[in-house]
C-alpha atoms as a PDB file:
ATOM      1  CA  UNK A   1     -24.577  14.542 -16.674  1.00  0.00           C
ATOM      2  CA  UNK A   2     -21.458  17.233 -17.744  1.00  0.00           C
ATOM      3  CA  UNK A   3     -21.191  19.535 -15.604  1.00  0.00           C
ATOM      4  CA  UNK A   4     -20.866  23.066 -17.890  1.00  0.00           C
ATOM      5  CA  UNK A   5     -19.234  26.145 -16.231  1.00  0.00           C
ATOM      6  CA  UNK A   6     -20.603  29.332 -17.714  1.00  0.00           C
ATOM      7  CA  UNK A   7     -18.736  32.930 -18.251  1.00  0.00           C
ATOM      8  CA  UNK A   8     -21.731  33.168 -14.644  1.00  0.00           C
ATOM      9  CA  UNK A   9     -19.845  29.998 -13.082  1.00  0.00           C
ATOM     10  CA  UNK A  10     -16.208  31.599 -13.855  1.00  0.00           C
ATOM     11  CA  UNK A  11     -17.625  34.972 -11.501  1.00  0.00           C
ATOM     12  CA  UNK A  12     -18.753  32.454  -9.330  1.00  0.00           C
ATOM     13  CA  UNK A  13     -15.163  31.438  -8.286  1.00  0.00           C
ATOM     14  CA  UNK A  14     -15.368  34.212  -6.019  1.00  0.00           C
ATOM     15  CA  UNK A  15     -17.250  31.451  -3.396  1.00  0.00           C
ATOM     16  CA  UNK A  16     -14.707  28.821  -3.823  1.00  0.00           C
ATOM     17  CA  UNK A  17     -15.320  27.772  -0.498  1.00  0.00           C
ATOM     18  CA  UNK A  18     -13.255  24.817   0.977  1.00  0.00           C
ATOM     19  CA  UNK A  19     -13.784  23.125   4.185  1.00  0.00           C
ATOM     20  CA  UNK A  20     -10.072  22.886   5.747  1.00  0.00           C
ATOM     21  CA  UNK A  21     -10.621  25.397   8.463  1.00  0.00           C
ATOM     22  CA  UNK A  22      -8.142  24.459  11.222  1.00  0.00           C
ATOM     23  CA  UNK A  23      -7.764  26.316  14.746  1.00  0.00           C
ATOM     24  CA  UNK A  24      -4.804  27.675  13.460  1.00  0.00           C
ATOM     25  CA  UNK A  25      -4.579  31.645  14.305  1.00  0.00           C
ATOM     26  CA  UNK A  26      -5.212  33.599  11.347  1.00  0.00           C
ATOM     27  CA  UNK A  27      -2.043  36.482  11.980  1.00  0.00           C
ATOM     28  CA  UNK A  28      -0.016  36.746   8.956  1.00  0.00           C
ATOM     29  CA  UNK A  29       3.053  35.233   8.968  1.00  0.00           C
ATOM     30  CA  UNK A  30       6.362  36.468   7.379  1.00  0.00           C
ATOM     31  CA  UNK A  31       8.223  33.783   5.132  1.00  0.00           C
ATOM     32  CA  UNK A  32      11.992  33.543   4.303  1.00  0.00           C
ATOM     33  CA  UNK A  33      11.851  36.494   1.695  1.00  0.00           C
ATOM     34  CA  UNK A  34      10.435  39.109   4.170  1.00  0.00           C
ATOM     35  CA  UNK A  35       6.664  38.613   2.075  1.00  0.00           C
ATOM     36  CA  UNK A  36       3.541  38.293   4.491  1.00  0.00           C
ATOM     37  CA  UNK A  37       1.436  35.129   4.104  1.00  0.00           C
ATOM     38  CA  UNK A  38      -2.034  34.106   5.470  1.00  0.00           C
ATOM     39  CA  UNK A  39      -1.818  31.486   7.840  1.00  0.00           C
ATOM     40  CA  UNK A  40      -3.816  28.368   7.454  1.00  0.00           C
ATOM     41  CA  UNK A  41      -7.832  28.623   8.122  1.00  0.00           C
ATOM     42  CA  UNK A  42      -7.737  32.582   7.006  1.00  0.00           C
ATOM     43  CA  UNK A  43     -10.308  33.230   4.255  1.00  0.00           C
ATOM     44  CA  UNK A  44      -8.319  34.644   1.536  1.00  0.00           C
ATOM     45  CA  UNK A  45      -8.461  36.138  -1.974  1.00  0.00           C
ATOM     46  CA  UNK A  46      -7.438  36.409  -5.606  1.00  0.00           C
ATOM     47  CA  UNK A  47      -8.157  39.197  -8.583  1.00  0.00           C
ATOM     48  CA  UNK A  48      -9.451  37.236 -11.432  1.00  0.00           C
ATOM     49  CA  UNK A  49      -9.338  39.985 -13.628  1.00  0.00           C
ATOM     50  CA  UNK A  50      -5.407  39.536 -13.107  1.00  0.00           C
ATOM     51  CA  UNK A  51      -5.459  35.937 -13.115  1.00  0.00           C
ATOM     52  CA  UNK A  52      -7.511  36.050 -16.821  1.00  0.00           C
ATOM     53  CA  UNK A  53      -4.970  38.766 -17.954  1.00  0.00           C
ATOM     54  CA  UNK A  54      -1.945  36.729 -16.944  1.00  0.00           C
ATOM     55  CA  UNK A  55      -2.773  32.848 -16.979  1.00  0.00           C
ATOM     56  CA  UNK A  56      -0.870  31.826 -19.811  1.00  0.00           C
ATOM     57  CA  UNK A  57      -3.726  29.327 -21.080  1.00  0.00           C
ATOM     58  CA  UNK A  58      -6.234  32.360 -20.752  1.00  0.00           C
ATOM     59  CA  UNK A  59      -4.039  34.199 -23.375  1.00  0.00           C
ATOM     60  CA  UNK A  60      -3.699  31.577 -25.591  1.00  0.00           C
ATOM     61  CA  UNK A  61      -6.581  30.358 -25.423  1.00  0.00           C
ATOM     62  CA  UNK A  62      -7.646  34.269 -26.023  1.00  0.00           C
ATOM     63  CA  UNK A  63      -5.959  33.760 -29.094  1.00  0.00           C
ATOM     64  CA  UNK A  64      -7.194  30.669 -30.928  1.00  0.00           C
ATOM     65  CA  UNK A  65     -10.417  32.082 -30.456  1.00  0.00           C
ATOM     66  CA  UNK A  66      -9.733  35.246 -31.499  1.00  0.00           C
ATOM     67  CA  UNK A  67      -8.156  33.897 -35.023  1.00  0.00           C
ATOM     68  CA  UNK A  68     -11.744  31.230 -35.423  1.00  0.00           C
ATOM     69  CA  UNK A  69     -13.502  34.728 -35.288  1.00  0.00           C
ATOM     70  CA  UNK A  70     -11.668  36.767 -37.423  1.00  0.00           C
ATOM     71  CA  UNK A  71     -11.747  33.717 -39.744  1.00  0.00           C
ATOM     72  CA  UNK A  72     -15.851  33.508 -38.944  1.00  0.00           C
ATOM     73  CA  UNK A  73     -16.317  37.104 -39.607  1.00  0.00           C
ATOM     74  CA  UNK A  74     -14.181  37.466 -42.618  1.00  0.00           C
ATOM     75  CA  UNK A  75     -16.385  34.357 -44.592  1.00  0.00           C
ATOM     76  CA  UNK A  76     -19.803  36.698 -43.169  1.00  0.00           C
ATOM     77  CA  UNK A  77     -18.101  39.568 -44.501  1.00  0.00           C
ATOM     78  CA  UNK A  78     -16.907  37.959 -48.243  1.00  0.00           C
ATOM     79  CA  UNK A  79     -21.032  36.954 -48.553  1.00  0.00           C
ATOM     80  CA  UNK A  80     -22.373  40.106 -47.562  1.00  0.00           C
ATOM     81  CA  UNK A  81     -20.385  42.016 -50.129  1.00  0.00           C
ATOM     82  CA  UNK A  82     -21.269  39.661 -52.451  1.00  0.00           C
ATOM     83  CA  UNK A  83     -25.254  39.847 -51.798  1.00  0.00           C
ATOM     84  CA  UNK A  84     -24.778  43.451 -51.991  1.00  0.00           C
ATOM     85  CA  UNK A  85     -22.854  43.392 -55.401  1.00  0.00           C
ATOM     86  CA  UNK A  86     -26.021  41.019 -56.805  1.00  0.00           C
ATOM     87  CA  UNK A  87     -28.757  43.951 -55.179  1.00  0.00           C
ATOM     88  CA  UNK A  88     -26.888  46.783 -56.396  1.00  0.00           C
ATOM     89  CA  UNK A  89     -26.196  45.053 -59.772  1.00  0.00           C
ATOM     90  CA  UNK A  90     -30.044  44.178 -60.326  1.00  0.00           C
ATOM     91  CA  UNK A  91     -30.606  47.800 -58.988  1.00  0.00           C
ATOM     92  CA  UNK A  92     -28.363  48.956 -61.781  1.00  0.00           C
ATOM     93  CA  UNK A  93     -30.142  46.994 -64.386  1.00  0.00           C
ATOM     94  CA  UNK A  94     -34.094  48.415 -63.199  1.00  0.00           C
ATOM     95  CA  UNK A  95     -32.834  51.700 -63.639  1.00  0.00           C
ATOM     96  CA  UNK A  96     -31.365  50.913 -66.791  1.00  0.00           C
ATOM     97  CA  UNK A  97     -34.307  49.335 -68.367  1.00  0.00           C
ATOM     98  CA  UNK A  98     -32.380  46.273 -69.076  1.00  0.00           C
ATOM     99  CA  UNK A  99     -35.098  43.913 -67.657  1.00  0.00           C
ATOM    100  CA  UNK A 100     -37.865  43.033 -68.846  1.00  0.00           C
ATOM    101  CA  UNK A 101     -40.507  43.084 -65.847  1.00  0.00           C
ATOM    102  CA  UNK A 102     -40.968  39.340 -65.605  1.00  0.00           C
ATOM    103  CA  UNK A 103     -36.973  38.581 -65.278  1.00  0.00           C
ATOM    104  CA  UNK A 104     -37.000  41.665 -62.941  1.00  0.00           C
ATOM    105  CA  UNK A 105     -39.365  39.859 -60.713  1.00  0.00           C
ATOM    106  CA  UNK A 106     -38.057  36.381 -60.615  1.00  0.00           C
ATOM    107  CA  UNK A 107     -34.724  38.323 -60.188  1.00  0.00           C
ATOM    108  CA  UNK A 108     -35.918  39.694 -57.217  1.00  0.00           C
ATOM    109  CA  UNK A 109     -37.195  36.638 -56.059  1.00  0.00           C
ATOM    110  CA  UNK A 110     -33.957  35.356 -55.831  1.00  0.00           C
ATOM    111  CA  UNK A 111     -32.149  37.755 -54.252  1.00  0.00           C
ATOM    112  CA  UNK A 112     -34.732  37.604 -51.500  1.00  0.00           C
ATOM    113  CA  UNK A 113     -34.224  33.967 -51.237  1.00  0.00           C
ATOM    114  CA  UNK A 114     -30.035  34.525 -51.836  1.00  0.00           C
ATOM    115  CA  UNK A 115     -30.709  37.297 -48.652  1.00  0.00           C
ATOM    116  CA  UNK A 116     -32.786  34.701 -46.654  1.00  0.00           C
ATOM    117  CA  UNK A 117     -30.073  32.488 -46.585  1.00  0.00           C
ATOM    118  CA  UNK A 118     -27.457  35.366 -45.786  1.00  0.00           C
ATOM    119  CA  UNK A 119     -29.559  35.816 -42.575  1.00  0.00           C
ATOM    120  CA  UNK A 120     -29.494  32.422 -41.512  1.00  0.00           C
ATOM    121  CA  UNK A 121     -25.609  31.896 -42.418  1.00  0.00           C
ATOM    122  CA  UNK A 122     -24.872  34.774 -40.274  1.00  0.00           C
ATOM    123  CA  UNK A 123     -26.816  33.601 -37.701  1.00  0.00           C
ATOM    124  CA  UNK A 124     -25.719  30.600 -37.753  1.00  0.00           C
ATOM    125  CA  UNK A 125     -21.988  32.280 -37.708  1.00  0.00           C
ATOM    126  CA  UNK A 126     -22.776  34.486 -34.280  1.00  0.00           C
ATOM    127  CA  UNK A 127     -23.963  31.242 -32.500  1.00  0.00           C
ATOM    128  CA  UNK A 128     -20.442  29.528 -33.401  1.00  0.00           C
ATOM    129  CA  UNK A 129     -18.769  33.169 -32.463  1.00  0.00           C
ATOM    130  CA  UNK A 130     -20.691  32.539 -28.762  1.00  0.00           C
ATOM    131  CA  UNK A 131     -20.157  29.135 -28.592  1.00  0.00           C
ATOM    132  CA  UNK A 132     -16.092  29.106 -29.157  1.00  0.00           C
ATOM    133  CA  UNK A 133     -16.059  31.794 -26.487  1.00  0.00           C
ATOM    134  CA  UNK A 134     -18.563  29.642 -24.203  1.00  0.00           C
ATOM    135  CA  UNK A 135     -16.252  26.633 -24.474  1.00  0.00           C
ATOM    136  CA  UNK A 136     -13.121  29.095 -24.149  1.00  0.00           C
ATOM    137  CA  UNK A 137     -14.289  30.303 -20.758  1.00  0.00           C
ATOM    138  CA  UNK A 138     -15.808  26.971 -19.632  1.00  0.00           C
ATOM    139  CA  UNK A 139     -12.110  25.838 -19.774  1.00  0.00           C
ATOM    140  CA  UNK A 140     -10.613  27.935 -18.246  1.00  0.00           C
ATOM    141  CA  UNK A 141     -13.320  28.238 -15.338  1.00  0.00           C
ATOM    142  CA  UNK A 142     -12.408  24.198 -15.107  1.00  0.00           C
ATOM    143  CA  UNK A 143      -8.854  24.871 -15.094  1.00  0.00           C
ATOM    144  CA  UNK A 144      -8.728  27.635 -12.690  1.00  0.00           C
ATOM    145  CA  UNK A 145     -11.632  25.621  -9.906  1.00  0.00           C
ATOM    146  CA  UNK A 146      -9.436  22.312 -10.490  1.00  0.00           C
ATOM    147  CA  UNK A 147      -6.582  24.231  -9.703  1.00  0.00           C
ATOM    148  CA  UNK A 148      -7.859  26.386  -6.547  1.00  0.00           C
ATOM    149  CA  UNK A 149      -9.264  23.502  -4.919  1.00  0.00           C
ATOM    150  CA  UNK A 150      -5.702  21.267  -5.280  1.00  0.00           C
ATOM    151  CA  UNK A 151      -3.907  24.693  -3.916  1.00  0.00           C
ATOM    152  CA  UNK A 152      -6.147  24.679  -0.736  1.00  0.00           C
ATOM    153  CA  UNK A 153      -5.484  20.681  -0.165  1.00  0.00           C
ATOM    154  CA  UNK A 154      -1.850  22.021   0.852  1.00  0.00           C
ATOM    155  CA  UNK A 155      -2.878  26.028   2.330  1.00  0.00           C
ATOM    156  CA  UNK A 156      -5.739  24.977   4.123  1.00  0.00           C
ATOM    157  CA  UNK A 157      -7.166  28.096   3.722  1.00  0.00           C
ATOM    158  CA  UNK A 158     -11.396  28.530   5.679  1.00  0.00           C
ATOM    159  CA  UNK A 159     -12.378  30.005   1.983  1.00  0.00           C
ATOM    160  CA  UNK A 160     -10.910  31.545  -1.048  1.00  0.00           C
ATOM    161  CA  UNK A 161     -13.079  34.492  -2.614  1.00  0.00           C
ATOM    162  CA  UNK A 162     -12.703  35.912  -5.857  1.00  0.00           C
ATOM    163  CA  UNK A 163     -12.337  39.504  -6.472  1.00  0.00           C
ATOM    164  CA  UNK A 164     -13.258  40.949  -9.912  1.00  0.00           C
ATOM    165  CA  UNK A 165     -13.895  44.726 -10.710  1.00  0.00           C
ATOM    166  CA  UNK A 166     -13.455  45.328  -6.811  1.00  0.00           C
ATOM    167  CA  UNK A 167     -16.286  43.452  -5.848  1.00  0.00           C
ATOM    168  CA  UNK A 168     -16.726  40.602  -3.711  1.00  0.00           C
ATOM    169  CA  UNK A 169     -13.721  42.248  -1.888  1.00  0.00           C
ATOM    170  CA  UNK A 170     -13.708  46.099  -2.026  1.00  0.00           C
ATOM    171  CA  UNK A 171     -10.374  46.409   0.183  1.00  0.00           C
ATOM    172  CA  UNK A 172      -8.798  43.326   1.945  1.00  0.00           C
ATOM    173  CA  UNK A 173      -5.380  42.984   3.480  1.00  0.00           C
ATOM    174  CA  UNK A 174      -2.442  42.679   0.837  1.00  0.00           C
ATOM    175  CA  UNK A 175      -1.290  39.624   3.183  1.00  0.00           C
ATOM    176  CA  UNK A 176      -4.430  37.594   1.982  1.00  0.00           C
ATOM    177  CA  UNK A 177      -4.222  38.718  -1.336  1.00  0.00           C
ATOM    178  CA  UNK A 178      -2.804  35.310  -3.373  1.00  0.00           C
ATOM    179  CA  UNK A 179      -3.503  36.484  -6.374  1.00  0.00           C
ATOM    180  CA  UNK A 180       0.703  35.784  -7.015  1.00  0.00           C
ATOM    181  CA  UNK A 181       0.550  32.557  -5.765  1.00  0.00           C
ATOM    182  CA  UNK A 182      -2.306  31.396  -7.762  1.00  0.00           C
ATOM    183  CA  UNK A 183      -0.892  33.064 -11.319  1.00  0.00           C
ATOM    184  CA  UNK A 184       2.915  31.390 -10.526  1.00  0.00           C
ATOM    185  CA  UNK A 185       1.092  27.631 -10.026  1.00  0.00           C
ATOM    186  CA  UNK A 186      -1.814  28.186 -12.851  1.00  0.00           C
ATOM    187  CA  UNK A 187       1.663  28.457 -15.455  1.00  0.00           C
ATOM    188  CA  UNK A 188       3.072  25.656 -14.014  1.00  0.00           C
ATOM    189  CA  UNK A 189       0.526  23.657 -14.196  1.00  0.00           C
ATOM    190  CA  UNK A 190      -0.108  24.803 -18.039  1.00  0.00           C
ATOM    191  CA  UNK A 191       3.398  24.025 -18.804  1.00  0.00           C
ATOM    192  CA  UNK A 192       3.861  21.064 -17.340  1.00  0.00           C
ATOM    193  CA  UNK A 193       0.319  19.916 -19.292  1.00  0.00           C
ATOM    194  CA  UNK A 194       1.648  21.689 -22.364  1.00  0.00           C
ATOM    195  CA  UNK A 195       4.959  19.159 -22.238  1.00  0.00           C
ATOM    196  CA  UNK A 196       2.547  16.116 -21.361  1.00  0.00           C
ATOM    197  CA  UNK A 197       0.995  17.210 -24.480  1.00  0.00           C
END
């Protein structure tokens, strides 16, 4: 069976858990460029909500989705006007006395039938709106897991947890904080599959 990652299973990277805990000591230590980094076995974490802003396949992929909408929602919008231009010119008529009552009704009729199908079109429209934006964040939830759990093969990290909006991690130590790290390799990873491509 596929397995689906929702916009639920993207928050849920914040329990990317990872079992490479060694008996190293968990004290930062400093690297060649004077920056502090967690040691291997320290639980450590990320800010998605930077990671989303600044993964370049996030933003394009923000952006393909963003045109299929606007192209969605401009078709929605072209039939609604046009449904209201057919109401408003029967409307016109009635008032008018240009119909007789019988072509009035079966008029009518079909607008209802014309607005019927409106419904369902636009419907049908929203669900391909949610859908695109489904598959949009099921890829990048992929992308980013696939990604996190290759990273930890070589940090060795106990756990990496997910921040988003403050919350798993309200305050943490900037030296566990590889939010960075995980933006830097996310790009090269899309460029090198954008080349491969």
């Amino acid at each position: 069976m596929k397995k689906i990652f929702t916009l639920t299973s993207i928050l849920a990277l914040s329990a990317v858990c990872l079992s490479s805990c060694n008996n190293t000591a968990n004290t930062p230590a400093k690297a060649a460029e004077g920056t502090v980094v967690a040691a291997q076995g320290s639980i450590v974490y990320f800010d998605l909500d930077r990671v989303l802003e600044q993964y370049d396949m996030a933003n394009d992929k923000r952006s393909e989705v963003e045109t299929k909408v606007a192209t969605i929602q401009q078709e929605v919008t072209r039939r609604q006007k046009n449904l209201e231009n057919a109401i408003n010119d029967f409307q016109n008529k009635i008032n008018k006395g240009l119909m007789t009552s019988a072509a009035a009704q079966a008029q009518q009729q079909k607008l209802q039938e014309q607005d019927a199908a409106f419904q369902q079109f636009a419907q049908q429209k929203q669900a391909e709106i949610m859908e695109e934006q489904q598959v949009m964040m099921n890829v990048l939830a992929d992308a980013i897991k696939t990604y996190i759990e290759k990273y930890n093969q070589e940090k060795g990290f106990a756990m990496i947890l997910t921040n988003q909006a403050g919350v798993p991690v309200i305050a943490g130590d900037e030296s566990l904080n590889i939010t960075d790290e995980i933006i830097e390799g996310l790009n090269k990873e899309y460029v090198k599959s954008k080349k491969a491509e």
